[in-house]
C-alpha atoms as a PDB file:
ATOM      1  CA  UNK A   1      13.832   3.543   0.316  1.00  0.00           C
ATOM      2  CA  UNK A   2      12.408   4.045   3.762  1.00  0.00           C
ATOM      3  CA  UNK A   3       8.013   3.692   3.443  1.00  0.00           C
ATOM      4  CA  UNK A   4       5.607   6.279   4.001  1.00  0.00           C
ATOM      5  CA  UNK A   5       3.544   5.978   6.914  1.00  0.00           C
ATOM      6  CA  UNK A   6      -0.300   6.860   5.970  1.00  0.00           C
ATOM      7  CA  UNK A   7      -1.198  10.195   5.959  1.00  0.00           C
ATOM      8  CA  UNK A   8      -5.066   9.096   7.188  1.00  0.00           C
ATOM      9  CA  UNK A   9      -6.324   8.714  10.647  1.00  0.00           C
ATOM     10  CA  UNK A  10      -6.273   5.218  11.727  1.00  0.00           C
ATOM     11  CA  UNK A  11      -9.874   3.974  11.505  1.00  0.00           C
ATOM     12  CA  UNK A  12      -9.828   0.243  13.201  1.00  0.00           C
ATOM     13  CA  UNK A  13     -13.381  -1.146  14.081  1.00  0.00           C
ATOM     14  CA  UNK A  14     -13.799  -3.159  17.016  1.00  0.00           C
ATOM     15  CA  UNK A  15     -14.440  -6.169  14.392  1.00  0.00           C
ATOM     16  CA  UNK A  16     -11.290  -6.145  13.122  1.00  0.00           C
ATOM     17  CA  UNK A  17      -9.683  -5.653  16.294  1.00  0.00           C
ATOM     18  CA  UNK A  18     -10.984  -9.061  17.968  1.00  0.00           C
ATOM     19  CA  UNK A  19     -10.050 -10.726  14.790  1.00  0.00           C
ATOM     20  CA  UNK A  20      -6.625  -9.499  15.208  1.00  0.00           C
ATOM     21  CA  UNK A  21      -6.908 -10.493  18.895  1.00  0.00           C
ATOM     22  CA  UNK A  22      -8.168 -14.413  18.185  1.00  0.00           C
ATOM     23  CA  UNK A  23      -5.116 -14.163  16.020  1.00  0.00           C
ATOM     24  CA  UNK A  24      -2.285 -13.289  18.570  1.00  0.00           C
ATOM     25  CA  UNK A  25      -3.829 -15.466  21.248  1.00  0.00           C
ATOM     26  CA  UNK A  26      -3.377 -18.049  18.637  1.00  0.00           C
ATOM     27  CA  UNK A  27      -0.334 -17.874  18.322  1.00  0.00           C
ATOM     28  CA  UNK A  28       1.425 -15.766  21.287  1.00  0.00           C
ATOM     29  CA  UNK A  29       3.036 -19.214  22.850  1.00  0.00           C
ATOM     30  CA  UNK A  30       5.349 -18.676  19.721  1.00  0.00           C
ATOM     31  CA  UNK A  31       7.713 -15.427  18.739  1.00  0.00           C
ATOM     32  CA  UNK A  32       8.927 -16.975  15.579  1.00  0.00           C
ATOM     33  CA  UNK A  33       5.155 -16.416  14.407  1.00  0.00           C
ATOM     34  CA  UNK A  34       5.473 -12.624  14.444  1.00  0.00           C
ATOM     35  CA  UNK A  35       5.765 -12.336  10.110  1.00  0.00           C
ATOM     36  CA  UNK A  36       2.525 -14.674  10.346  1.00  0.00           C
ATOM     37  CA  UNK A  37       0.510 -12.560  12.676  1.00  0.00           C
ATOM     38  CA  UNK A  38       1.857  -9.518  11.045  1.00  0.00           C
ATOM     39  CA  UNK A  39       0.656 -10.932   7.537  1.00  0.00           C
ATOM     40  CA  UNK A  40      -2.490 -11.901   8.772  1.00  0.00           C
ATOM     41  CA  UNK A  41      -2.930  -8.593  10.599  1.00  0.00           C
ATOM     42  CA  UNK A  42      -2.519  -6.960   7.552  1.00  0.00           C
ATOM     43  CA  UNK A  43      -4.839  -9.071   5.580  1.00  0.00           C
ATOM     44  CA  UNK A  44      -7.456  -7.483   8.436  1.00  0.00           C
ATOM     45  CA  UNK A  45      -6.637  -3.735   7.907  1.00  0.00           C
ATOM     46  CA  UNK A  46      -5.091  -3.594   4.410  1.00  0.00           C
ATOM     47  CA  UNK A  47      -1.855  -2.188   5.705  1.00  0.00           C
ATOM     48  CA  UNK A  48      -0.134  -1.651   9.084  1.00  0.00           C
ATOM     49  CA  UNK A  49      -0.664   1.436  11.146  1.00  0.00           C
ATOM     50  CA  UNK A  50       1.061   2.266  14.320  1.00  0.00           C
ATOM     51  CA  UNK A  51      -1.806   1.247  16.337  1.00  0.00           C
ATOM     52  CA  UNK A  52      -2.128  -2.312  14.556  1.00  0.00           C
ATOM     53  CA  UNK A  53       2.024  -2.583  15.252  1.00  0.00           C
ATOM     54  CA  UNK A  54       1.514  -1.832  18.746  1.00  0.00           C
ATOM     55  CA  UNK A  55      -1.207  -4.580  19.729  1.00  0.00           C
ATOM     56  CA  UNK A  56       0.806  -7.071  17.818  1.00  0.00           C
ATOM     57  CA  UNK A  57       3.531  -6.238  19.726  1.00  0.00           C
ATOM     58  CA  UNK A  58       1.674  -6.044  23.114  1.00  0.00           C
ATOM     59  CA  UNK A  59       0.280  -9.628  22.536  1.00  0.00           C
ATOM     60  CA  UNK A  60       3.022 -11.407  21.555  1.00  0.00           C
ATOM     61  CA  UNK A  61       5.420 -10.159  24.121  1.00  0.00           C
ATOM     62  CA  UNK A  62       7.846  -8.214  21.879  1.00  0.00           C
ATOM     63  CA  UNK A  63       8.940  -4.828  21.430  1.00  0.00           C
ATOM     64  CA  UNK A  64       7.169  -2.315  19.167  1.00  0.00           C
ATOM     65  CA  UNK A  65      10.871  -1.585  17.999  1.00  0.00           C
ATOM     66  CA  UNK A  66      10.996  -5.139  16.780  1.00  0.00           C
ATOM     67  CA  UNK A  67       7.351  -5.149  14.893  1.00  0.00           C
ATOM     68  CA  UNK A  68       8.537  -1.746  13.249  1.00  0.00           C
ATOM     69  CA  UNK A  69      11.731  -3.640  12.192  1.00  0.00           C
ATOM     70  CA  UNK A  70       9.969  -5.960  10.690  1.00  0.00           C
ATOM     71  CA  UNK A  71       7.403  -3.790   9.045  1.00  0.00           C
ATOM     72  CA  UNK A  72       9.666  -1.685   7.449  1.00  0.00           C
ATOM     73  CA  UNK A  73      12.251  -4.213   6.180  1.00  0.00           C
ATOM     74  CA  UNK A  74      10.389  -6.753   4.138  1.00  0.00           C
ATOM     75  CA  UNK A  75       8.337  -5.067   0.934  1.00  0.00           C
ATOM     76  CA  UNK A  76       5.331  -7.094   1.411  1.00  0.00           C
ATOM     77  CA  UNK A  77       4.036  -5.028   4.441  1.00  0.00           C
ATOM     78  CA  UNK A  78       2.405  -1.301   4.042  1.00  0.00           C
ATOM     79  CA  UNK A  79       2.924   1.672   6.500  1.00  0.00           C
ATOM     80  CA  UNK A  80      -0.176   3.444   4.391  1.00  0.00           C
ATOM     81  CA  UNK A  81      -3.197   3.158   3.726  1.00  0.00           C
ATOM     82  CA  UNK A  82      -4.402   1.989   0.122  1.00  0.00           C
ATOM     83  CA  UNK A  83      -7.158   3.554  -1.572  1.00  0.00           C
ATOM     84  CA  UNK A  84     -10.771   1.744  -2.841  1.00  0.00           C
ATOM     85  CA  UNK A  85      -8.676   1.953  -6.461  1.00  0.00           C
ATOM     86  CA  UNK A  86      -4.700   1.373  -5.989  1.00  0.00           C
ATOM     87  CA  UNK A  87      -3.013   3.088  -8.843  1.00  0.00           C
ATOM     88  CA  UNK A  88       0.351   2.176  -9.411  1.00  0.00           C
ATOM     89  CA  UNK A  89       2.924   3.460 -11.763  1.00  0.00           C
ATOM     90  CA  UNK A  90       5.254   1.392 -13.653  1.00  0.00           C
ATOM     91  CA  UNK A  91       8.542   3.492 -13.400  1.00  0.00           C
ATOM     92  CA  UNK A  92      10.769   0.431 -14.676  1.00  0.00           C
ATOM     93  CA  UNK A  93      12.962   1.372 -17.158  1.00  0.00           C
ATOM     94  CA  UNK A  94      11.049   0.559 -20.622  1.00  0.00           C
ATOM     95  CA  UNK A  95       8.158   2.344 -19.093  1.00  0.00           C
ATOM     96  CA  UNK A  96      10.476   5.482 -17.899  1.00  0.00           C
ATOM     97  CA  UNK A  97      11.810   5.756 -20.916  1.00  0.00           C
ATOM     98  CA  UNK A  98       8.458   5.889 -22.599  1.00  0.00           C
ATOM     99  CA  UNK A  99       7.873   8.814 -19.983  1.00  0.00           C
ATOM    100  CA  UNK A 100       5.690   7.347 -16.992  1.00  0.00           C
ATOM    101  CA  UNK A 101       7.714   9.741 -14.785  1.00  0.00           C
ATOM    102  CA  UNK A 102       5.536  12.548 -16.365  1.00  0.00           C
ATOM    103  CA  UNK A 103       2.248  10.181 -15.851  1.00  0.00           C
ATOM    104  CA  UNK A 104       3.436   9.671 -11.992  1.00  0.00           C
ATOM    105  CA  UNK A 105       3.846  13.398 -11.565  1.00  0.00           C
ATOM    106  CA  UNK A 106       0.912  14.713 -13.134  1.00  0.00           C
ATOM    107  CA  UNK A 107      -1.848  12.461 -10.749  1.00  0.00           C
ATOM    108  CA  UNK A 108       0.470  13.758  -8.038  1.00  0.00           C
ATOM    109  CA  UNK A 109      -0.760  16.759  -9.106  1.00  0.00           C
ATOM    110  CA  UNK A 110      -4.808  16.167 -10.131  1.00  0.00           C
ATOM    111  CA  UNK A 111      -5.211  13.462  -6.754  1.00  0.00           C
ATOM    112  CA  UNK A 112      -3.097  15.708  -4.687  1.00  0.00           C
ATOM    113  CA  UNK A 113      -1.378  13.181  -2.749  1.00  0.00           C
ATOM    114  CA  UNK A 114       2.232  11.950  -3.066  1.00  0.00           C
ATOM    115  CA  UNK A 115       3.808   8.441  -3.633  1.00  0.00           C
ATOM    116  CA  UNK A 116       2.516   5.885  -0.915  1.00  0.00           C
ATOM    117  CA  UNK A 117      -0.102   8.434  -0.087  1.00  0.00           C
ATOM    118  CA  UNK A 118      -4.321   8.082  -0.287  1.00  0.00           C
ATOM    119  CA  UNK A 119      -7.034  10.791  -1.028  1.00  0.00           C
ATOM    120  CA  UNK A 120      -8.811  11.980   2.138  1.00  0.00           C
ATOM    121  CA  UNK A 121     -12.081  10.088   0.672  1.00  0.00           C
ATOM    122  CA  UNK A 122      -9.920   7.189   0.524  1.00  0.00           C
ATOM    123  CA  UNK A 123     -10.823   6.462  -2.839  1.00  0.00           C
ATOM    124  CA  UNK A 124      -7.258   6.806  -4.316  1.00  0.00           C
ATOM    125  CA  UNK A 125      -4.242   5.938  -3.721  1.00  0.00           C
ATOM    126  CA  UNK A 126      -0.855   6.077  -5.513  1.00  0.00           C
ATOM    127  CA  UNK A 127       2.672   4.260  -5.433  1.00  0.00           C
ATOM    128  CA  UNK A 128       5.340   3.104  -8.336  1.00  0.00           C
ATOM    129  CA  UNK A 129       6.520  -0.425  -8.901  1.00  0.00           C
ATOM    130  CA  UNK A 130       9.897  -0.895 -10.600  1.00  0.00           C
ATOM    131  CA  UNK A 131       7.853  -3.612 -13.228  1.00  0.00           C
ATOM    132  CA  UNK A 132       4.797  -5.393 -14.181  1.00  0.00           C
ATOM    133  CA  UNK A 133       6.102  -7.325 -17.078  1.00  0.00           C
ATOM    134  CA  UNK A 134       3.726  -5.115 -19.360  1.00  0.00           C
ATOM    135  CA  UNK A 135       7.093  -3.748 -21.457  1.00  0.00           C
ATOM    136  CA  UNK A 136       5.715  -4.243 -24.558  1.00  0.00           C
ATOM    137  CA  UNK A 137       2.750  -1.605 -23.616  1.00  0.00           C
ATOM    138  CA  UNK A 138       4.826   0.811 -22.170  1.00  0.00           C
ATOM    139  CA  UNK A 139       4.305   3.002 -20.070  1.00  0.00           C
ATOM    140  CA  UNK A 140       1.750   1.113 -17.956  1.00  0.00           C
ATOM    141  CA  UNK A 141       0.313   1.908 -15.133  1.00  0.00           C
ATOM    142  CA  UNK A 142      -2.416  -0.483 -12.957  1.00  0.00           C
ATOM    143  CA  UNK A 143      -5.513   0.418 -11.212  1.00  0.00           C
ATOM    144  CA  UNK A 144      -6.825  -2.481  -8.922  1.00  0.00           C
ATOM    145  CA  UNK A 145      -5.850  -5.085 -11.364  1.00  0.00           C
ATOM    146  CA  UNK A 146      -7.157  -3.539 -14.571  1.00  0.00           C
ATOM    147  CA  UNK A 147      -3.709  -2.717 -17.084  1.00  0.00           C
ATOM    148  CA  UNK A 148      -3.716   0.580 -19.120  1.00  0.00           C
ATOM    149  CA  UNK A 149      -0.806   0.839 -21.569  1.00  0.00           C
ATOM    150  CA  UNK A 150       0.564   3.095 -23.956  1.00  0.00           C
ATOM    151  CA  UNK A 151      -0.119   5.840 -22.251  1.00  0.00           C
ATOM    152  CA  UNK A 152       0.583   9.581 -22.445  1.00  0.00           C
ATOM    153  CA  UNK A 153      -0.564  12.417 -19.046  1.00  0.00           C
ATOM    154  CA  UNK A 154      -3.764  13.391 -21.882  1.00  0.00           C
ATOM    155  CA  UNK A 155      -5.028   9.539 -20.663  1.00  0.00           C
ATOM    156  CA  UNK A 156      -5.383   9.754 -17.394  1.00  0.00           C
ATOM    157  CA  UNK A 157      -8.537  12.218 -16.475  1.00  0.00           C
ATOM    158  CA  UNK A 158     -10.868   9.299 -18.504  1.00  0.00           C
ATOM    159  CA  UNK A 159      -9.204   6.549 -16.871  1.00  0.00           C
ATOM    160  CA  UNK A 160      -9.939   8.343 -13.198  1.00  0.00           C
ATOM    161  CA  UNK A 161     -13.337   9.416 -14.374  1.00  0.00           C
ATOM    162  CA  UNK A 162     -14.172   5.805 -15.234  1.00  0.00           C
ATOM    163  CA  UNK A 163     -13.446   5.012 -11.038  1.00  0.00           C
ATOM    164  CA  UNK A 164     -15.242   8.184  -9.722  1.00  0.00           C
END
């Protein structure tokens, strides 16, 4: 499944930048450290734009190609921007079957973003995971780290209006 880069502007402050910066010169005598800045870059931002990919790669003497590579291969980094509440679906099987397809589809709709995307306010944003280990409640879907199960699409306006 190839990620979703963010559909929002890239809004870096000069703050996080120089953290980022103390970071790399930290550790630029040393390629094999690239996951570690990369993880700790992210830790900055909240996910990895473009911009973000190209200082890394800048200061520790690699090519952008490579920090992509990297970026894009292992699950654990973001191409988008998450919103002040993270919603994620539960489209693992027991929860599937139990119809969280129709629950992922329909805040598609009322959000009006896609998977991997965030509202313009950035107060939303929405992706699937394949399992929570919430089978038992299905279908389940997360906001932050609050659980709602048992779910049907006639849910979800109060549990957005309790975030808005």
């Amino acid at each position: 499944m190839q990620k979703k880069i963010s559909n929002l502007p890239f809004k870096g402050t000069p703050e996080q930048e120089a953290a980022l910066r103390r970071i790399i010169a930290d550790n630029a005598h040393d390629k094999s450290r690239l996951m570690a800045v990369m993880q700790q870059a992210q830790d900055i931002y909240g996910y990895l734009p473009i911009e973000v990919q190209a200082i890394i790669a800048e200061g520790m003497g690699v090519p952008l190609e490579k920090v992509y590579g990297v970026s894009t291969f292992y699950a654990q980094f973001s191409l988008s921007q998450k919103g002040q509440y993270s919603i994620s679906v539960c489209l693992g099987t027991a929860c599937y079957v139990k119809g969280s397809g129709e629950l992922f589809n329909r805040l598609q709709e009322i959000l009006g973003i896609g998977a991997d995307e965030c509202t313009p306010d950035g107060r939303f944003s929405l992706s699937a995971c394949r399992c929570i280990g919430a089978c038992g409640l299905a279908p389940v879907l997360t906001v932050n780290d609050e659980v709602y199960g048992r779910l049907s699409v006639k849910d979800l306006d109060a549990i957005l209006a309790k975030y808005n």
